[in-house]
C-alpha atoms as a PDB file:
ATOM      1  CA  UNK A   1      16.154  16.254  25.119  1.00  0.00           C
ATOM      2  CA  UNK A   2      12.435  14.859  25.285  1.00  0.00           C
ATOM      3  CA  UNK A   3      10.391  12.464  26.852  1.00  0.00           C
ATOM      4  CA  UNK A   4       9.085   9.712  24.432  1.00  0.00           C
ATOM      5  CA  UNK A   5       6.214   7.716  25.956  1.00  0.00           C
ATOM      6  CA  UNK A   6       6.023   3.907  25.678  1.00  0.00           C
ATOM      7  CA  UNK A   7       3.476   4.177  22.619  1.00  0.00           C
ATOM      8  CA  UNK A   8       6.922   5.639  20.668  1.00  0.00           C
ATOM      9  CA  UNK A   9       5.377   8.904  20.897  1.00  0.00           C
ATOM     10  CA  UNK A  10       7.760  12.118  21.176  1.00  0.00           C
ATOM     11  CA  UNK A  11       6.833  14.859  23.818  1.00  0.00           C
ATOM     12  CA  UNK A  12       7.911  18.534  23.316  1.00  0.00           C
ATOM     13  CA  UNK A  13      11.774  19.004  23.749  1.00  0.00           C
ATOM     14  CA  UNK A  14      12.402  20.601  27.768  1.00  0.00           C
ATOM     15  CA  UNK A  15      16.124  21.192  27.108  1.00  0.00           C
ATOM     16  CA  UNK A  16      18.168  22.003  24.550  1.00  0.00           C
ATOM     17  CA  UNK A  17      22.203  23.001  24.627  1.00  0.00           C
ATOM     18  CA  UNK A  18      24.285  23.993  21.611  1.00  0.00           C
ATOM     19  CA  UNK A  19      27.600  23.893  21.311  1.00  0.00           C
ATOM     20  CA  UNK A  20      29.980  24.766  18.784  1.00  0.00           C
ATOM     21  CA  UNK A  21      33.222  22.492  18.015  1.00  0.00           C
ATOM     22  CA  UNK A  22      35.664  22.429  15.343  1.00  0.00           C
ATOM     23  CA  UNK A  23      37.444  19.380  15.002  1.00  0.00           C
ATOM     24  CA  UNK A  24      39.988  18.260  12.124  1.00  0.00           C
ATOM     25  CA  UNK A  25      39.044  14.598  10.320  1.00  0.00           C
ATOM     26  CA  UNK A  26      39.466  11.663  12.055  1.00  0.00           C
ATOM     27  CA  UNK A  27      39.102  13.406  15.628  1.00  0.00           C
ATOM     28  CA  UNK A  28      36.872  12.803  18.414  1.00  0.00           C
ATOM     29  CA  UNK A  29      35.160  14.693  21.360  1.00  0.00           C
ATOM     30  CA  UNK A  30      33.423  13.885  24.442  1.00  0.00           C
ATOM     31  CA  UNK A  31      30.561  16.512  25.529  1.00  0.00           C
ATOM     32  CA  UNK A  32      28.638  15.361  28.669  1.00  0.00           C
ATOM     33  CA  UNK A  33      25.325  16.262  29.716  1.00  0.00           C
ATOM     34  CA  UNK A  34      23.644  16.219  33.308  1.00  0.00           C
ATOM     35  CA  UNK A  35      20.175  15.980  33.867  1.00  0.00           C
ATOM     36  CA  UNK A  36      18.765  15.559  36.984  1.00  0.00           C
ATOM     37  CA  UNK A  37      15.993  13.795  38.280  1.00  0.00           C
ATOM     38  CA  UNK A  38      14.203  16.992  39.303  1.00  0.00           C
ATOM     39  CA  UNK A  39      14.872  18.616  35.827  1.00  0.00           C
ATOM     40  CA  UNK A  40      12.892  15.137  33.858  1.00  0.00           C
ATOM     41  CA  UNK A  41      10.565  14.011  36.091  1.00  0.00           C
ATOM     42  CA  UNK A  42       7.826  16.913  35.068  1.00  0.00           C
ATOM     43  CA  UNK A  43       7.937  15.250  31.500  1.00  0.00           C
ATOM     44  CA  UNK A  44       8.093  11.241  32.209  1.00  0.00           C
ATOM     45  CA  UNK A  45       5.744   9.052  33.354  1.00  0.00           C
ATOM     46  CA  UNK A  46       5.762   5.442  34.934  1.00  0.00           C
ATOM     47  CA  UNK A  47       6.980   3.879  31.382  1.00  0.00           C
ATOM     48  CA  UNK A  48       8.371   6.637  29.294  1.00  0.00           C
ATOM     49  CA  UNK A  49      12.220   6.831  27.992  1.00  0.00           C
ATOM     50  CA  UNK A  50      14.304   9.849  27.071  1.00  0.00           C
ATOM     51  CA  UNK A  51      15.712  10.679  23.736  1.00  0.00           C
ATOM     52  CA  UNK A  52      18.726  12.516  23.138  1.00  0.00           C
ATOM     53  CA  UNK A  53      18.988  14.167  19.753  1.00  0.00           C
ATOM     54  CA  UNK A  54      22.514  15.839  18.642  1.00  0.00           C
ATOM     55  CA  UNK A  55      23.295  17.376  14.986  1.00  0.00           C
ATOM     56  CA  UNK A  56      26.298  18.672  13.741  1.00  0.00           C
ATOM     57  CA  UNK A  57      27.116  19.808  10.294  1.00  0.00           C
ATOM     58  CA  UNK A  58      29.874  19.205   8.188  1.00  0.00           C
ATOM     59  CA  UNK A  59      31.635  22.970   7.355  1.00  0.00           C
ATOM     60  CA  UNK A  60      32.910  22.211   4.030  1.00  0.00           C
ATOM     61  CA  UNK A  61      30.085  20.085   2.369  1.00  0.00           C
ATOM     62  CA  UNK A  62      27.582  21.941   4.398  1.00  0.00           C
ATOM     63  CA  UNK A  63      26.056  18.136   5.176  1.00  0.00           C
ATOM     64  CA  UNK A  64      23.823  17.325   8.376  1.00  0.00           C
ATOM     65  CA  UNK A  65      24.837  14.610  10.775  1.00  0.00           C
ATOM     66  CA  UNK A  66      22.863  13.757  13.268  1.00  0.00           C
ATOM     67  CA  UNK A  67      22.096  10.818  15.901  1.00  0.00           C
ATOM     68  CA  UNK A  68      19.508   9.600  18.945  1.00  0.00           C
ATOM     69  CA  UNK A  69      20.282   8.337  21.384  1.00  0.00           C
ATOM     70  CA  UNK A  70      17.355   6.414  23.674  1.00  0.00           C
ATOM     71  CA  UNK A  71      17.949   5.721  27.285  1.00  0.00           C
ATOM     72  CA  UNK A  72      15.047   4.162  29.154  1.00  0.00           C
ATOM     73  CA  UNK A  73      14.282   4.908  32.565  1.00  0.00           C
ATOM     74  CA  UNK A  74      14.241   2.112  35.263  1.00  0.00           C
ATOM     75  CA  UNK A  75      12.643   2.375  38.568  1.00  0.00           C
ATOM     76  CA  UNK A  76      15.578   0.837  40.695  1.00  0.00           C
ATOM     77  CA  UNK A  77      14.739  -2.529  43.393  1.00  0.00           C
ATOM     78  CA  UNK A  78      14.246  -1.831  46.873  1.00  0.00           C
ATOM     79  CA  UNK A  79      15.599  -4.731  48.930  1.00  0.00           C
ATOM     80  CA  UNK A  80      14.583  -4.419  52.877  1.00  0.00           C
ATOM     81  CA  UNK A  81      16.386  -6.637  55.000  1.00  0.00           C
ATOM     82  CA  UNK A  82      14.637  -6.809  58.572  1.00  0.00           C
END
């Protein structure tokens, strides 16, 4: 996990998990991740985005898979009613 700033550019990773599955063909499996605010806020700025890279290999062929995912960051609206 990494911030990328809104130029496209990739900062250095500040998290990284591994985990090790073995799933038959056709199968499927959920692994979540929780970052909190406190953890990624050191590494974003006003405009940046985070990017979620995940690999796996194939056991048999020895092939890499792998996939990003970007998720951009939104400041949320503050609504006062008075």
């Amino acid at each position: 996990l990494c911030a990328v700033r809104y130029t496209g550019v990739s900062g250095a990773p500040f998290r990284q998990e591994q985990h090790r599955r073995t799933l038959p063909p056709g199968e499927e499996e959920t692994v979540t991740m929780t970052v909190t605010f406190a953890e990624y806020q050191p590494h974003v700025g006003g405009q940046d985005a985070l990017k979620l890279t995940a690999a796996g290999a194939v056991q048999e062929t020895g092939k890499v898979v792998a996939k990003e995912l970007l998720v951009r960051l939104h400041t949320p609206e503050l609504t006062l009613t008075v």
